[in-house]
Protein backbone atom coordinates (compact mmCIF):
# COMPACT_ATOMS: atom_id res chain seq x y z
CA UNK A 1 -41.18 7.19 54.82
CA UNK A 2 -43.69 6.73 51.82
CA UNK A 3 -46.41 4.09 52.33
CA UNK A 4 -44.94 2.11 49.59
CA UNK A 5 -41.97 1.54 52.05
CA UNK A 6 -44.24 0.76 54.80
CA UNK A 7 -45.39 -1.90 53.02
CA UNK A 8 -42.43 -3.14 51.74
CA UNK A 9 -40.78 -3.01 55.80
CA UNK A 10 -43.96 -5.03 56.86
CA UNK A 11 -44.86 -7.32 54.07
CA UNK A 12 -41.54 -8.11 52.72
CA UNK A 13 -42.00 -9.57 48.74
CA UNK A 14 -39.39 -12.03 47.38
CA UNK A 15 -37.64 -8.88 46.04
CA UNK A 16 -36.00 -6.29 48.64
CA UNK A 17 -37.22 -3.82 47.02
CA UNK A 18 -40.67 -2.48 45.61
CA UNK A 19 -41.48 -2.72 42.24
CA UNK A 20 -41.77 1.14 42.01
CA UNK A 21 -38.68 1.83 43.26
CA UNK A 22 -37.31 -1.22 40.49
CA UNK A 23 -38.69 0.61 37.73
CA UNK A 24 -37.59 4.28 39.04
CA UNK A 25 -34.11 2.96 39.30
CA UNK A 26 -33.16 1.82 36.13
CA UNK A 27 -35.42 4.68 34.46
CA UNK A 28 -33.25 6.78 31.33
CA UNK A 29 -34.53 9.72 34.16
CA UNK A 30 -31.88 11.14 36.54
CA UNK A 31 -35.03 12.26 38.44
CA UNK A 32 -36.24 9.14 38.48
CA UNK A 33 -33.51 7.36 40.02
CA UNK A 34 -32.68 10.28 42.04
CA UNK A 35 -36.32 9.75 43.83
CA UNK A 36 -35.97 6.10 43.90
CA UNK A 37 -32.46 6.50 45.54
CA UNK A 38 -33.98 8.87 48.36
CA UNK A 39 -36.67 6.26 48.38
CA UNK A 40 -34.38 3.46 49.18
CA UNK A 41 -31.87 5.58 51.73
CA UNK A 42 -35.58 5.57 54.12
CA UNK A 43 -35.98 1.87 53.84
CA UNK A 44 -32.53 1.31 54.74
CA UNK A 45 -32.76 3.70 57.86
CA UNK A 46 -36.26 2.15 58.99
CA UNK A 47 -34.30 -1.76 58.74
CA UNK A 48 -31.65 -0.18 60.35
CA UNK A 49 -34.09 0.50 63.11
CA UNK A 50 -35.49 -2.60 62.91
CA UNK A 51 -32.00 -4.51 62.99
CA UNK A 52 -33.24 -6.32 59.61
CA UNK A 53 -29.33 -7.36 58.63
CA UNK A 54 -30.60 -10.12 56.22
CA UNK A 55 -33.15 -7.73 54.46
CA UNK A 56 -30.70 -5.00 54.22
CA UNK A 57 -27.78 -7.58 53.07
CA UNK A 58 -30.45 -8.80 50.38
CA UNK A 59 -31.06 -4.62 49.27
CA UNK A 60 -26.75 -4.59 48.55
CA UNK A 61 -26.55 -7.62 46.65
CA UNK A 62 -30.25 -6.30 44.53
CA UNK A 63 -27.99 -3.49 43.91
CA UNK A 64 -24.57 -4.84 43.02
CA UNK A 65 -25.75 -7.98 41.45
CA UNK A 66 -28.99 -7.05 39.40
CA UNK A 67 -28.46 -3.65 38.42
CA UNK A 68 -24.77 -2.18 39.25
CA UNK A 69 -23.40 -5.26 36.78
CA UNK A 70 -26.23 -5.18 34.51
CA UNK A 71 -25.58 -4.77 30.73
CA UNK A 72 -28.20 -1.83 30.81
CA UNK A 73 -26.07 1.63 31.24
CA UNK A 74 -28.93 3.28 33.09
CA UNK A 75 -29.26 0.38 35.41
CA UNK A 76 -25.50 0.29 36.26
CA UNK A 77 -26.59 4.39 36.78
CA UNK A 78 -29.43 3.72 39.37
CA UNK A 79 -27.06 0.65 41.30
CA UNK A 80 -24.33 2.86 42.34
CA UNK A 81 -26.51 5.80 43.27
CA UNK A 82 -28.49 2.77 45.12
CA UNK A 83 -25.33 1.76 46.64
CA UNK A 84 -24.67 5.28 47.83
CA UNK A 85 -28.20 6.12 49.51
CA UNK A 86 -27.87 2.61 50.89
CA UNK A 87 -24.46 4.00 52.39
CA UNK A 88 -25.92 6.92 53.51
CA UNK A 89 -29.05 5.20 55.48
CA UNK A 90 -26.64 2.70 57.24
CA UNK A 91 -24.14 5.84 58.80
CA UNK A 92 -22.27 4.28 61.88
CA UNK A 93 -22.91 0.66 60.53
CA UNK A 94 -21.68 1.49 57.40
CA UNK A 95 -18.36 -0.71 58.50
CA UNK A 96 -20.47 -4.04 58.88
CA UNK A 97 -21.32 -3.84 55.15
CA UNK A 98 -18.61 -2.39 53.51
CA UNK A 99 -17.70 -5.54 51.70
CA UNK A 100 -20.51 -5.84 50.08
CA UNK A 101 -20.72 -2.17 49.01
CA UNK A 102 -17.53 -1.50 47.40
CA UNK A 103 -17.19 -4.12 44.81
CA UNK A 104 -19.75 -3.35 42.66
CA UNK A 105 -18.76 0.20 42.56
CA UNK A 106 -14.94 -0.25 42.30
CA UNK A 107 -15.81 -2.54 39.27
CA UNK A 108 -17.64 0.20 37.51
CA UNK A 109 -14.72 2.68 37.66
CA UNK A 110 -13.37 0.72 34.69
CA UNK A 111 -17.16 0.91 32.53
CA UNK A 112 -16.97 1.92 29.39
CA UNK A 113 -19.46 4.28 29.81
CA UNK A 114 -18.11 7.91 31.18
CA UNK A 115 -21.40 8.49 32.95
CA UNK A 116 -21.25 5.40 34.83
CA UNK A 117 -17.72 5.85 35.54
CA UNK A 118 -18.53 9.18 36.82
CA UNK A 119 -21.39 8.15 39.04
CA UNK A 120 -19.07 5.28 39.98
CA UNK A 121 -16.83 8.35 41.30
CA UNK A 122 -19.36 9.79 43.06
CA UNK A 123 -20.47 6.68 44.69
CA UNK A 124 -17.63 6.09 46.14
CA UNK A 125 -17.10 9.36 47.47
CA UNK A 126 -20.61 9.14 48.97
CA UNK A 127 -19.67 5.42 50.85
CA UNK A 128 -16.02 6.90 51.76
CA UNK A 129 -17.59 9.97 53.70
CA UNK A 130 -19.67 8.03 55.46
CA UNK A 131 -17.22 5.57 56.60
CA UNK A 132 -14.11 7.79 57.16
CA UNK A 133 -11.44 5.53 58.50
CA UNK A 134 -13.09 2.55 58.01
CA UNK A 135 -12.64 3.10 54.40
CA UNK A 136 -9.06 2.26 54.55
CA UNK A 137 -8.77 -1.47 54.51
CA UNK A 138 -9.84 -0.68 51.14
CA UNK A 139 -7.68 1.70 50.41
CA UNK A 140 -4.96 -0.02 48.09
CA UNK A 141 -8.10 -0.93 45.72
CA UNK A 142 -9.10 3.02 45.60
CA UNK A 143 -5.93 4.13 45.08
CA UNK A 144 -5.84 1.83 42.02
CA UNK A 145 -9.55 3.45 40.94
CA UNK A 146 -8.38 6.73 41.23
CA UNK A 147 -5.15 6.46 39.64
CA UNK A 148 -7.45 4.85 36.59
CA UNK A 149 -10.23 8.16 36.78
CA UNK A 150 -6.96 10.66 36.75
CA UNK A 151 -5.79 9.04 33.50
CA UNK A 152 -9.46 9.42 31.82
CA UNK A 153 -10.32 11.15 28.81
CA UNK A 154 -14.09 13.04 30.16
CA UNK A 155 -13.64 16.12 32.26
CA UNK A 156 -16.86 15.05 34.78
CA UNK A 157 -14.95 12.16 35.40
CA UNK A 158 -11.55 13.80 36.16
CA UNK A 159 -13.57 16.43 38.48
CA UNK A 160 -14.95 13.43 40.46
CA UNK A 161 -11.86 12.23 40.73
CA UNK A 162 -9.93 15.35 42.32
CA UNK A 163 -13.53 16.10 44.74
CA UNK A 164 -12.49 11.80 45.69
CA UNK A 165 -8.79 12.33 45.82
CA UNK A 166 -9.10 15.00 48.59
CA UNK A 167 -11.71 12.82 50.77
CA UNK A 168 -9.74 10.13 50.67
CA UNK A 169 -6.86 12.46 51.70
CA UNK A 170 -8.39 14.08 54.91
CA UNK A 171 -9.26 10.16 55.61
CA UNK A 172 -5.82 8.95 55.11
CA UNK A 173 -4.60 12.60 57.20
CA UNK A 174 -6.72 11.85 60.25
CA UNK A 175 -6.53 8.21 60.86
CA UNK A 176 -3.67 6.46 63.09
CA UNK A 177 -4.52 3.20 61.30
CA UNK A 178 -2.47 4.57 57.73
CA UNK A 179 -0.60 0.93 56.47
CA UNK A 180 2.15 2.91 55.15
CA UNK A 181 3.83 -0.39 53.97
CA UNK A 182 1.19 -1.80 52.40
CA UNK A 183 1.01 0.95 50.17
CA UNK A 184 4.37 1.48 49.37
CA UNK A 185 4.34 -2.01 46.51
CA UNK A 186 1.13 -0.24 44.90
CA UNK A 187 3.16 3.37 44.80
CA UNK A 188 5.72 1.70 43.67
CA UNK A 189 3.76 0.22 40.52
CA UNK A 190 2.71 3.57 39.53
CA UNK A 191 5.18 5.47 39.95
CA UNK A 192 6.61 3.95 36.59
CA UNK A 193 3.60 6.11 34.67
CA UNK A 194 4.44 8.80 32.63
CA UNK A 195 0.66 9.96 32.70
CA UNK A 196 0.89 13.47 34.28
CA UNK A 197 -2.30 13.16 36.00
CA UNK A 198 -1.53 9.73 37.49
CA UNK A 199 1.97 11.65 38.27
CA UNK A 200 0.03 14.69 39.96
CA UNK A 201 -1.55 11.80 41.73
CA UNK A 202 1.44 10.10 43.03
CA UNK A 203 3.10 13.38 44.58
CA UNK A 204 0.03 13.97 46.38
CA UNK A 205 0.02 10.75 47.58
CA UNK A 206 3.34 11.30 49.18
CA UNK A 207 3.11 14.21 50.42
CA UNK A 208 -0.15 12.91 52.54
CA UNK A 209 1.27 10.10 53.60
CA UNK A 210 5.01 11.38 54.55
CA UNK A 211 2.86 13.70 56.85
CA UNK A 212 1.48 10.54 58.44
CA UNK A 213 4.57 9.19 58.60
CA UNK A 214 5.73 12.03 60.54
CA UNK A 215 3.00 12.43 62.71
CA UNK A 216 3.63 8.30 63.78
CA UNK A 217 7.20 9.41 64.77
CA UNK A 218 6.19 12.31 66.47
CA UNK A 219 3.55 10.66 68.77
CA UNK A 220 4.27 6.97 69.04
CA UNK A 221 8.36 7.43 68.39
CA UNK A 222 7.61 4.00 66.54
CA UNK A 223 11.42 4.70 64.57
CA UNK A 224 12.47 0.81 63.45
CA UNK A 225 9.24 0.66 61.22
CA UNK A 226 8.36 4.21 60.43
CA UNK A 227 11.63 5.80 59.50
CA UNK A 228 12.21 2.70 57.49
CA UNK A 229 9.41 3.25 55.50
CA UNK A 230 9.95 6.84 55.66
CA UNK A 231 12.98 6.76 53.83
CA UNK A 232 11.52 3.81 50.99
CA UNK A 233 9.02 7.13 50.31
CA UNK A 234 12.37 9.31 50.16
CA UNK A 235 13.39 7.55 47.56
CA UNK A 236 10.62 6.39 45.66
CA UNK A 237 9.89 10.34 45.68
CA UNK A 238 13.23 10.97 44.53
CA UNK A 239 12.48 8.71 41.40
CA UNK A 240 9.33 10.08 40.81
CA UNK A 241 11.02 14.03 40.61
CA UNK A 242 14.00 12.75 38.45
CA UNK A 243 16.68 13.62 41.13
CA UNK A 244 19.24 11.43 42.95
CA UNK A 245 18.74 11.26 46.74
């Protein structure tokens, strides 16, 4: 840890964070906010250690509040890659703060800017691999993100969204926690786009899921809830491929 964080872990200032790290953040610099990112994942970890919930609680909303929603493009930049080395720092505990995290950078999926969309993307897929399963309470609201970063016009952002997509997909592939039927309303939503990248989406989707599906008959033999849904995704496939079941 720098001795600018050693000072800010033992003399805490109204603000959660230094006023180096402030500036660094919402610098025009990817360097810059790169540094002050790593600077702020080794203050989280050294509160962490400290069990300093209210300071770190204080660091999110600093993030979200003041500079992921800020009208200043390269502060929206240096919130979510806050947000993300905040994510990082907090590993296992990741699940206590979750609510806080993911707001801010589901919100920014829709910026105008494609940078900030893009390291909106990337944001996410930082807090999501760090929180694995936990991540899917929240998983109706990232479906809806993605299926809005497969439709966009940049290439970064479309790359960020596939690298996402497949995260979210070995999440969804090794949980036994899946709400299959909680899903099902949002696929059916979609499935009424004639985007072919939300399309390519949407099979994927079902493919992942139908495994799960399987997988819950298979081991728990759960058949009045699972085969019901089951065969909803049977034929909300068969809609989405044009064919009759």
């Amino acid at each position: 840890m720098s001795l600018e964080n050693a000072d800010a872990l033992s003399s805490p200032s109204e603000s959660p964070l230094p006023p180096a790290i402030l500036r660094s953040l919402g610098d025009r610099s990817y360097d810059k906010r790169k540094n002050a990112a790593l600077e702020i994942e080794a203050l989280i970890k050294a509160l962490q250690e400290n069990n300093d919930t209210d300071r770190i609680c204080s660091v999110i909303a600093m993030l979200g509040q003041d500079f992921a929603t800020s009208t200043n493009a390269n502060h929206r930049k240096g919130g979510l890659i806050g947000l993300a080395a905040t994510a990082i720092g907090l590993m296992h505990d990741i699940r206590l703060y979750l609510d806080a995290l993911l707001p801010p950078v589901l919100h920014c999926l829709d910026d105008p800017e494609s940078r900030v969309r893009y390291y909106s993307c990337e944001s996410l897929y930082n807090i999501a691999k760090v929180a694995r399963g936990h991540i899917l309470r929240y998983f109706n609201q990232i479906f809806d993100g993605l299926c809005k970063l497969f439709a966009d016009v940049d290439i970064d952002v479309k790359n960020g969204a596939n690298l996402l997509d497949r995260l979210i997909k070995d999440v969804v592939t090794e949980s036994e926690s899946f709400d299959v039927e909680r899903f099902i309303p949002l696929l059916q939503k979609y499935i009424r786009r004639s985007n072919p990248y939300i399309r390519q989406l949407l099979v994927g989707a079902i493919g992942t899921v139908e495994f799960c599906i399987v997988i819950g008959v298979l081991l728990r033999l759960d058949y009045s809830v699972r085969l019901s849904a089951r065969y909803q995704y049977a034929r909300l496939a068969a809609r989405l491929f044009g064919r009759p079941i």
